[in-house]
C-alpha atoms as a PDB file:
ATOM      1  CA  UNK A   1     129.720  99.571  99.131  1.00  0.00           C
ATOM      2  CA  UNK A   2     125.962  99.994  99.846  1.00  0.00           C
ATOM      3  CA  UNK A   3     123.768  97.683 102.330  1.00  0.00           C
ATOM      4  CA  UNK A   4     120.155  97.638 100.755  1.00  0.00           C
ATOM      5  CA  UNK A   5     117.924  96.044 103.424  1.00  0.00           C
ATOM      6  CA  UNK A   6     114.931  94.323 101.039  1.00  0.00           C
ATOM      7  CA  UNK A   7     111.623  93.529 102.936  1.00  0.00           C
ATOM      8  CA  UNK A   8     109.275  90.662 102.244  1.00  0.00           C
ATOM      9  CA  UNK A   9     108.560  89.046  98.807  1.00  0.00           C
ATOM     10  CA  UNK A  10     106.420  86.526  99.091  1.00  0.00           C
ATOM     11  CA  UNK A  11     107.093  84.727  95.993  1.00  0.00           C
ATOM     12  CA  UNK A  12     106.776  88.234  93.703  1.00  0.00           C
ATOM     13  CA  UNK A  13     110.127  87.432  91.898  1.00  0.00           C
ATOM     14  CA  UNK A  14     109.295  89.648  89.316  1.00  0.00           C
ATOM     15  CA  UNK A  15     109.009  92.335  92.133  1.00  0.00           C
ATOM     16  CA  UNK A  16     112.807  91.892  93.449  1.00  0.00           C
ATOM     17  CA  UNK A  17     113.992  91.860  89.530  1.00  0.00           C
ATOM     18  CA  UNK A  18     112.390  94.915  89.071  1.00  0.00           C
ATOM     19  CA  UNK A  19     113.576  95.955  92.596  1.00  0.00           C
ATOM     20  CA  UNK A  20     116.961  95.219  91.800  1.00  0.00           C
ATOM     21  CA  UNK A  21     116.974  96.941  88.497  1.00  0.00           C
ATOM     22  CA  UNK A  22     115.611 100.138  89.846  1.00  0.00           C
ATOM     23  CA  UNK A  23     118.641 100.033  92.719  1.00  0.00           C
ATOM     24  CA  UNK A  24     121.070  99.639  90.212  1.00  0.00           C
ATOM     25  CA  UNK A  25     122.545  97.401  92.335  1.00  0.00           C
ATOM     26  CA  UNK A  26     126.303  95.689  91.801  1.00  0.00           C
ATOM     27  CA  UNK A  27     128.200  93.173  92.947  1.00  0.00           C
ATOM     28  CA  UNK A  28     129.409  95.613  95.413  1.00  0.00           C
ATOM     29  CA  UNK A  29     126.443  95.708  97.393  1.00  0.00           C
ATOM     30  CA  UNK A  30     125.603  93.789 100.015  1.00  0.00           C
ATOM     31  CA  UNK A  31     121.748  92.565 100.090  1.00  0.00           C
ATOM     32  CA  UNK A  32     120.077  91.612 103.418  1.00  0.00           C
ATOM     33  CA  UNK A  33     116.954  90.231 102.928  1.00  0.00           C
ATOM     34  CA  UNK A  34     114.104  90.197 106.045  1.00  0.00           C
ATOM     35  CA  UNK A  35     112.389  86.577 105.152  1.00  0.00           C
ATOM     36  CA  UNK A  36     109.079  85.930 103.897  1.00  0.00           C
ATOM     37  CA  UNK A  37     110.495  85.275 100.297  1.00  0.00           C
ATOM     38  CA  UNK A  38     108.131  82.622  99.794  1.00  0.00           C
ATOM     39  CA  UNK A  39     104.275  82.091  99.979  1.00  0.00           C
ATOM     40  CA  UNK A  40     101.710  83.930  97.914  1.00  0.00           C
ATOM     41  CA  UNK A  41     102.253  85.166  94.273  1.00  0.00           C
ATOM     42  CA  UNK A  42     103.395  82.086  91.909  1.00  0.00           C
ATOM     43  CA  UNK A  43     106.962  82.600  91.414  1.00  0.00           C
ATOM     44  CA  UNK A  44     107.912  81.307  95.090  1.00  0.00           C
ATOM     45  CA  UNK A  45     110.134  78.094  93.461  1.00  0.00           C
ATOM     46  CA  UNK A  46     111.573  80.231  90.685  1.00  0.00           C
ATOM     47  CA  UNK A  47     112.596  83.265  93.378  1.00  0.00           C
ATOM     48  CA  UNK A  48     114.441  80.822  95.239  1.00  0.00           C
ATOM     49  CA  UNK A  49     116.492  79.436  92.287  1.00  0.00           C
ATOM     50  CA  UNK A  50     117.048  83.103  91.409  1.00  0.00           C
ATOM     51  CA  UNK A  51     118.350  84.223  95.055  1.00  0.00           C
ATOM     52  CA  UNK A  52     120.668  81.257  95.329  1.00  0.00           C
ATOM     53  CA  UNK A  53     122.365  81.988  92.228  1.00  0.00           C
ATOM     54  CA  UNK A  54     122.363  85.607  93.160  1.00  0.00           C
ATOM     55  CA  UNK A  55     123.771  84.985  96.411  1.00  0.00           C
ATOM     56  CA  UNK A  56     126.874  83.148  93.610  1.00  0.00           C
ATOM     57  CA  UNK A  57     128.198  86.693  92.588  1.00  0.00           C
ATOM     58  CA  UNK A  58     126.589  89.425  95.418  1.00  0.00           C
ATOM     59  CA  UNK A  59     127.097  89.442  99.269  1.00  0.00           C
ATOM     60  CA  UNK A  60     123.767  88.228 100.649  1.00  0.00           C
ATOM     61  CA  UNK A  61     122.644  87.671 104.063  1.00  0.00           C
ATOM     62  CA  UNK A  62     119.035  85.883 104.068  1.00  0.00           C
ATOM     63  CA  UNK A  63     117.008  86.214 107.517  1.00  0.00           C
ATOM     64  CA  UNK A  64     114.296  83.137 107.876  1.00  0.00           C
ATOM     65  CA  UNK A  65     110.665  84.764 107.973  1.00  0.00           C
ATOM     66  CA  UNK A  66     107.307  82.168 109.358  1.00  0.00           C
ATOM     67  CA  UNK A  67     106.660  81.689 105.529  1.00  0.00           C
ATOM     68  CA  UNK A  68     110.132  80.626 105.203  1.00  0.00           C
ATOM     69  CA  UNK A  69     109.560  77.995 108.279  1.00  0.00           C
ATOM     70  CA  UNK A  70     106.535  77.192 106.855  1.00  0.00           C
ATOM     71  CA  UNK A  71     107.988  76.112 103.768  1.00  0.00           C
ATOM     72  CA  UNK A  72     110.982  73.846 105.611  1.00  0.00           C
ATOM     73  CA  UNK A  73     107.801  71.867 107.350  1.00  0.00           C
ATOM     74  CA  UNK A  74     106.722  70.741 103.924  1.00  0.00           C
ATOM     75  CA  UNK A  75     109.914  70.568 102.552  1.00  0.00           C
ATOM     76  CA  UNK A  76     111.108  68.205 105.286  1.00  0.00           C
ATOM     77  CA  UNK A  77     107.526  66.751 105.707  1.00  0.00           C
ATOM     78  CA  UNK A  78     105.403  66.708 102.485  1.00  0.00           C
ATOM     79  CA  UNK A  79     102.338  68.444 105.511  1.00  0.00           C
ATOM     80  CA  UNK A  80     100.905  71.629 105.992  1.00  0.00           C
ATOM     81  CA  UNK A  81     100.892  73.539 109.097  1.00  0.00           C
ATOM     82  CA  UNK A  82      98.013  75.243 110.329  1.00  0.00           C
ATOM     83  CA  UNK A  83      96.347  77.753 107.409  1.00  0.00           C
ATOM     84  CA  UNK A  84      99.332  77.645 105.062  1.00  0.00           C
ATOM     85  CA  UNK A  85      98.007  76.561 102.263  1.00  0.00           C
ATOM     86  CA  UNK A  86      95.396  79.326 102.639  1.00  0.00           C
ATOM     87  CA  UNK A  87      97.959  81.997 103.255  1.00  0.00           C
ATOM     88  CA  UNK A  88     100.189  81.603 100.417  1.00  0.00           C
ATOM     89  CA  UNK A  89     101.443  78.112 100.609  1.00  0.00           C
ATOM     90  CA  UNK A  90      98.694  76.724  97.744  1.00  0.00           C
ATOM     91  CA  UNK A  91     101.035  79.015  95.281  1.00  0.00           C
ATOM     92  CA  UNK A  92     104.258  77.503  96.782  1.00  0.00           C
ATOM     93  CA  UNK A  93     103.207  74.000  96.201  1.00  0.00           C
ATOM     94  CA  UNK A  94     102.008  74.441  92.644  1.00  0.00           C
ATOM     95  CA  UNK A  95     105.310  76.243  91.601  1.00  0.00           C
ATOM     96  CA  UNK A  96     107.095  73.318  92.481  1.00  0.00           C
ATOM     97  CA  UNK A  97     105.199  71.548  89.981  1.00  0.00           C
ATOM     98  CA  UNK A  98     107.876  71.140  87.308  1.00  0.00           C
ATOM     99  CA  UNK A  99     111.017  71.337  90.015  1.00  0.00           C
ATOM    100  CA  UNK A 100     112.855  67.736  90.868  1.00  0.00           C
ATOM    101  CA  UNK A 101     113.149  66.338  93.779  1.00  0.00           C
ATOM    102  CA  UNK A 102     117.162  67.004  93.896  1.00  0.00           C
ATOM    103  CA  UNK A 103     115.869  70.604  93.276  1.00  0.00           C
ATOM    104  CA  UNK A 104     113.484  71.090  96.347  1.00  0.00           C
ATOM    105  CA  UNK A 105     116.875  69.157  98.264  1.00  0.00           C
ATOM    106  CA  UNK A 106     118.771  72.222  97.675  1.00  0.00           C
ATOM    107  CA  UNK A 107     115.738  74.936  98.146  1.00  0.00           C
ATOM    108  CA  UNK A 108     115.614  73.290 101.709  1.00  0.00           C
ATOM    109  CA  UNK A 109     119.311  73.233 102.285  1.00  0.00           C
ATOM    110  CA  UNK A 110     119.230  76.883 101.680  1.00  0.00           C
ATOM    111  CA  UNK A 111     116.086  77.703 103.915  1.00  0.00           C
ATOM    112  CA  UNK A 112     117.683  75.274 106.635  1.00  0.00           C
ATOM    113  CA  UNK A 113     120.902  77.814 106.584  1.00  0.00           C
ATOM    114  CA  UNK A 114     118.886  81.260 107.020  1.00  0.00           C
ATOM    115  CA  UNK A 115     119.798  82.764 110.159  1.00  0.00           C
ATOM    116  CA  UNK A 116     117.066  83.685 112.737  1.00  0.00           C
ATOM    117  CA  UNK A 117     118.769  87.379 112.644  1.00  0.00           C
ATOM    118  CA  UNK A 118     122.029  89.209 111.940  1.00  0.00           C
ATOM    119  CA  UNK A 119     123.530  91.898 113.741  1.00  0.00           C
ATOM    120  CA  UNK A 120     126.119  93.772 111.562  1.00  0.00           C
ATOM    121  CA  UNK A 121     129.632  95.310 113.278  1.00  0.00           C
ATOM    122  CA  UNK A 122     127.854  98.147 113.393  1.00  0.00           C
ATOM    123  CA  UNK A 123     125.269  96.816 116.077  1.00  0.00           C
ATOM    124  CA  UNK A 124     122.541  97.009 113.409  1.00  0.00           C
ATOM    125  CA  UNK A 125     119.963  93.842 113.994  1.00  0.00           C
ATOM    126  CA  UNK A 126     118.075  92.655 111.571  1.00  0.00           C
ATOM    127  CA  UNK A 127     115.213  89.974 112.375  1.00  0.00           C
ATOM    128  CA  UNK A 128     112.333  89.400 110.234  1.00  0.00           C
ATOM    129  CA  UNK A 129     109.726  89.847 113.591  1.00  0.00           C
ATOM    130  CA  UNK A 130     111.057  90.904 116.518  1.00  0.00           C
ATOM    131  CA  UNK A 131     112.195  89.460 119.888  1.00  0.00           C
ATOM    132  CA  UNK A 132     110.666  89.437 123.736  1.00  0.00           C
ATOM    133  CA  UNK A 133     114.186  88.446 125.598  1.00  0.00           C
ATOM    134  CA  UNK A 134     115.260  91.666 127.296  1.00  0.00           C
ATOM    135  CA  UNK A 135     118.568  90.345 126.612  1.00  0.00           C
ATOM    136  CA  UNK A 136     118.153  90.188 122.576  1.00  0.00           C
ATOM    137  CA  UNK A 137     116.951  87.696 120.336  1.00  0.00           C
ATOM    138  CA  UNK A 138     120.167  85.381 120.903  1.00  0.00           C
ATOM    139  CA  UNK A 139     118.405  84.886 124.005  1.00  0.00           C
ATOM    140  CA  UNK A 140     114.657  83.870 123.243  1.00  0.00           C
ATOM    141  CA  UNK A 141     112.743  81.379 124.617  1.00  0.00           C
ATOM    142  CA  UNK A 142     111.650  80.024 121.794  1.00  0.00           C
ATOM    143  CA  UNK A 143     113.590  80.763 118.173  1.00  0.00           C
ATOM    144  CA  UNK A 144     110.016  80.967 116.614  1.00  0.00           C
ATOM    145  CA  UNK A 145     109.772  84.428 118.535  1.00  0.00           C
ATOM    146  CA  UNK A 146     112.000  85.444 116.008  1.00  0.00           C
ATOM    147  CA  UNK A 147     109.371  85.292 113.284  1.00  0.00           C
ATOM    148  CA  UNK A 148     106.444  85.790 114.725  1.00  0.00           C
ATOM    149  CA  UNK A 149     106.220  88.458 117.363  1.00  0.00           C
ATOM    150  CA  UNK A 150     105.216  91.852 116.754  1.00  0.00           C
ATOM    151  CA  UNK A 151     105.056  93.071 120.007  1.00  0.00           C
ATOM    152  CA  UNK A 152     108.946  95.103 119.315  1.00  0.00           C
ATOM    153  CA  UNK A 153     107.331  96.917 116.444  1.00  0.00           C
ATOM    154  CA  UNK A 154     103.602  97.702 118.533  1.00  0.00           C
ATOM    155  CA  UNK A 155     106.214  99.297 121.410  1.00  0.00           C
ATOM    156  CA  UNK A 156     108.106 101.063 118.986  1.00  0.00           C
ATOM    157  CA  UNK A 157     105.155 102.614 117.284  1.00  0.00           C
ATOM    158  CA  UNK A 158     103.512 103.796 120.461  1.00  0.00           C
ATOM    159  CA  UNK A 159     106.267 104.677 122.067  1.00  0.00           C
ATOM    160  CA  UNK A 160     106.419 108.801 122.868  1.00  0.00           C
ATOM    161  CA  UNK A 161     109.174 110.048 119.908  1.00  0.00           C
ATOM    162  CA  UNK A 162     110.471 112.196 122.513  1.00  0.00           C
ATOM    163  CA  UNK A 163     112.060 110.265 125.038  1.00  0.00           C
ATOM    164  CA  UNK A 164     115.772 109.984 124.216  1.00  0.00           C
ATOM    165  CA  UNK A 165     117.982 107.052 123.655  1.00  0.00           C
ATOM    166  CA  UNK A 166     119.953 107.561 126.634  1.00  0.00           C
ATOM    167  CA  UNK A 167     116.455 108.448 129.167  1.00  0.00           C
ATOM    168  CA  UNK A 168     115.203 105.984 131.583  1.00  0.00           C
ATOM    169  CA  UNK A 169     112.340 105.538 129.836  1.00  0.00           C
ATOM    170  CA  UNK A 170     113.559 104.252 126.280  1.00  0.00           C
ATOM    171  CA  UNK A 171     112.689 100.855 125.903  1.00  0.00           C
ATOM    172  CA  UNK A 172     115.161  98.740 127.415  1.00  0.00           C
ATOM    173  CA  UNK A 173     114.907  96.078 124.041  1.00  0.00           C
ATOM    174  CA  UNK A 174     115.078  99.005 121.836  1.00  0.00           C
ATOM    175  CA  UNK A 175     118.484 100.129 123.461  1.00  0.00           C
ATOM    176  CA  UNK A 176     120.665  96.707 122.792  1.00  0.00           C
ATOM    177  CA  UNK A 177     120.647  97.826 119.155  1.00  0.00           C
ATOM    178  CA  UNK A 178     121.848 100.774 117.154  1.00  0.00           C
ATOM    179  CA  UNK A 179     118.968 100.134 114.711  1.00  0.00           C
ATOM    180  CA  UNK A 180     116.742  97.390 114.584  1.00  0.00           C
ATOM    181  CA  UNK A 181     115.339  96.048 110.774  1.00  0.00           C
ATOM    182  CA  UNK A 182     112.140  94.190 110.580  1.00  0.00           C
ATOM    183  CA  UNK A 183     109.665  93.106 108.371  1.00  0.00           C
ATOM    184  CA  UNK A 184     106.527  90.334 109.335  1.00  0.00           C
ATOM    185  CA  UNK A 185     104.120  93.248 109.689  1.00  0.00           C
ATOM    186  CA  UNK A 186     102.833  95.228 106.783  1.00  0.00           C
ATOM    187  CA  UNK A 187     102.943  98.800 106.683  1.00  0.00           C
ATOM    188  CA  UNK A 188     100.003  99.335 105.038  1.00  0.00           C
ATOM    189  CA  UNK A 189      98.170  98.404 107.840  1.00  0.00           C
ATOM    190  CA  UNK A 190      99.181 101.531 108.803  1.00  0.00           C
ATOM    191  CA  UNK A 191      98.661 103.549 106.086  1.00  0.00           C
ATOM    192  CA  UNK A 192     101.894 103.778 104.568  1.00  0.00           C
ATOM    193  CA  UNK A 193     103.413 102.418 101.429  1.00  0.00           C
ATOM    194  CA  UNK A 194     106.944 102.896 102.377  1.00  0.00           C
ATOM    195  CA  UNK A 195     109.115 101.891 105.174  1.00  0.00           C
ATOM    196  CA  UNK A 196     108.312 103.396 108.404  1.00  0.00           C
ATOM    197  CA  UNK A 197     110.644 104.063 111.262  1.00  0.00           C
ATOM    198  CA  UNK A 198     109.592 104.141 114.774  1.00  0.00           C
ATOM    199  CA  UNK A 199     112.507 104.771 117.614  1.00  0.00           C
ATOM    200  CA  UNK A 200     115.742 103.132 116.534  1.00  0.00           C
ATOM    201  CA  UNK A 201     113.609 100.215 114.329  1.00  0.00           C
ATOM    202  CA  UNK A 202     112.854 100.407 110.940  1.00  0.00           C
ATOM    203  CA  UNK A 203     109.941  98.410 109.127  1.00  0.00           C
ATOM    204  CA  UNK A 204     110.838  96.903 105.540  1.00  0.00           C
ATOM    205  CA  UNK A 205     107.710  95.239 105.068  1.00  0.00           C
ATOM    206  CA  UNK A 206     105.685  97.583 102.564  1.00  0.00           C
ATOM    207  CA  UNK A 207     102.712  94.714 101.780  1.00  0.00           C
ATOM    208  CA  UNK A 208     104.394  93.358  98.778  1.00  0.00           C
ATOM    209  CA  UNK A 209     102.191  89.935  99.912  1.00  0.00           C
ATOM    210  CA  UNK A 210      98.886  91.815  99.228  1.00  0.00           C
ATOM    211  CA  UNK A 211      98.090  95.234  97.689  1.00  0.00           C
ATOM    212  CA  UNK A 212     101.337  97.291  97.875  1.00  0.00           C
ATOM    213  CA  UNK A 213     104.954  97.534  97.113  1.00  0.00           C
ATOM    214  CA  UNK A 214     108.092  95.576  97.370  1.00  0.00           C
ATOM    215  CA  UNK A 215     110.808  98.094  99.430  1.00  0.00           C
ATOM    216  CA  UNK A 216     114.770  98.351 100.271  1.00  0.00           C
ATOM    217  CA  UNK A 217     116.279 100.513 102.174  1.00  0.00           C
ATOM    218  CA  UNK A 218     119.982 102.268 101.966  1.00  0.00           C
ATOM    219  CA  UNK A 219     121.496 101.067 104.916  1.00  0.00           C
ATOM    220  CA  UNK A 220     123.485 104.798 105.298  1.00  0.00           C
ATOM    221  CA  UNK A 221     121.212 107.570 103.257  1.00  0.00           C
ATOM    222  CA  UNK A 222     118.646 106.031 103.725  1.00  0.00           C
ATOM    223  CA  UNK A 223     117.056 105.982 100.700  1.00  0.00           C
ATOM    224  CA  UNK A 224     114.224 104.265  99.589  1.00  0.00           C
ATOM    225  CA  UNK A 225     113.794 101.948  96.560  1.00  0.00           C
ATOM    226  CA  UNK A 226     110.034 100.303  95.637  1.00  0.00           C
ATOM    227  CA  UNK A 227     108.807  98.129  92.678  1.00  0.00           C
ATOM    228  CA  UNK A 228     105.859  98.886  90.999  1.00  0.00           C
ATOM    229  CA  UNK A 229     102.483  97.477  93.123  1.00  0.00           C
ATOM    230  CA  UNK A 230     103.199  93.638  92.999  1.00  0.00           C
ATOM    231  CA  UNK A 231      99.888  92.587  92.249  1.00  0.00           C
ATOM    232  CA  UNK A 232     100.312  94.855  89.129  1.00  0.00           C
ATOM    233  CA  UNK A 233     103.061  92.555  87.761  1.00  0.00           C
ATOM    234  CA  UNK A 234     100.909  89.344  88.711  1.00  0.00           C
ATOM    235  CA  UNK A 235      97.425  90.770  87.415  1.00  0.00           C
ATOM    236  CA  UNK A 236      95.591  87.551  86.800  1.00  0.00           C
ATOM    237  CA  UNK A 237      96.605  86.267  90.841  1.00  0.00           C
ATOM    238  CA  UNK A 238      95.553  87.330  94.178  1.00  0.00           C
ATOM    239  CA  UNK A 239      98.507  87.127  96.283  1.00  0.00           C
ATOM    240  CA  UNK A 240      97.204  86.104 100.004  1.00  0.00           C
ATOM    241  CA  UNK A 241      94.344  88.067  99.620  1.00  0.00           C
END
């Protein structure tokens, strides 16, 4: 059995299909997604109804992303918080267009049951963010930490790739985990258009929102699976750009 770790969609359903297809996946696998799956190209309603039935016949874990959150608010309240609509949540509400009211019921039941993280038996985390608590994310302040910070990911990335696990000087956050699995910020800021790893935390999040890819990651080899540019298969949109 594989574990394909799948980084942030952002409504690009025809992204994960073609994802999926590429992976060959099966049944067998198990598919842990890093939030975001709603909010920006206009397939955010359908991608839902597709993951729930997918998560019928494969072993899915779903982590809750700040797109994801946003979406509960105006699930649960019919408002808008902050700039959502201008960051992706204009496509969510017009996809919903020709859903029922029993439908957008069950969309919320299943974004009110995504777990803020997961850590696997194997002491593998995945969050869609990051956490501050020196004592792990079980531990934060505030659960929207969870989602939002991306202070785990600056550390990681500026952290000297010398210093060993086991030295004194390894980040003490970075040490509760045997890997860490993130998405929230895209990679392409940094130049890259695949996942990036940094320390003992890996970055999922390959821009599939804006101008680049949609990614998953082998668990075990490694390996690296990408869709085609997103924007590509949604040529007459803009995404959250």
């Amino acid at each position: 059995m594989r574990t394909l770790v799948i980084g942030d969609i952002h409504g690009g359903l025809r992204a994960l299909i073609q994802l999926l297809e590429r992976a060959k996946v099966t049944t067998e696998d198990q598919l842990i997604f890093l939030g975001d799956l709603t909010d920006g190209w206009s397939e955010t309603a359908q991608l839902i109804d597709f993951v729930i039935q997918l998560n019928e016949t494969h072993q899915c874990i779903f982590v809750k992303g700040n797109h994801d959150a946003f979406c509960e608010y105006w699930f649960k309240t019919g408002g808008f918080k902050g700039n959502w609509l201008k960051h992706g949540g204009l496509a969510t509400v017009k996809s919903y267009k020709n859903h029922s009211k029993d439908d957008i019921l069950k969309h919320l039941s299943f974004i009110e049951k995504m777990p803020l993280f997961h850590i696997s038996a194997d002491n593998d985390l995945f969050i869609h963010a990051g956490f501050t608590s020196m004592h792990g994310p079980a531990k934060e302040f505030h659960e929207t930490a969870c989602y939002w910070d991306r202070t785990l990911w600056e550390m990681a990335i500026a952290t000297d790739t010398n210093i060993e696990k086991d030295s004194q000087h390894y980040p003490l956050r970075l040490k509760l985990f045997n890997e860490i699995y993130i998405g929230h910020t895209p990679t392409t800021r940094f130049g890259s258009e695949t996942p990036m790893h940094a320390m003992n935390v890996w970055n999922i999040d390959t821009g599939a929102a804006f101008k680049g890819k949609l990614s998953a990651i082998d668990l075990k080899t490694k390996e690296i699976f990408q869709s085609d540019y997103v924007w590509k298969l949604y040529p007459d949109e803009n995404g959250r750009n």
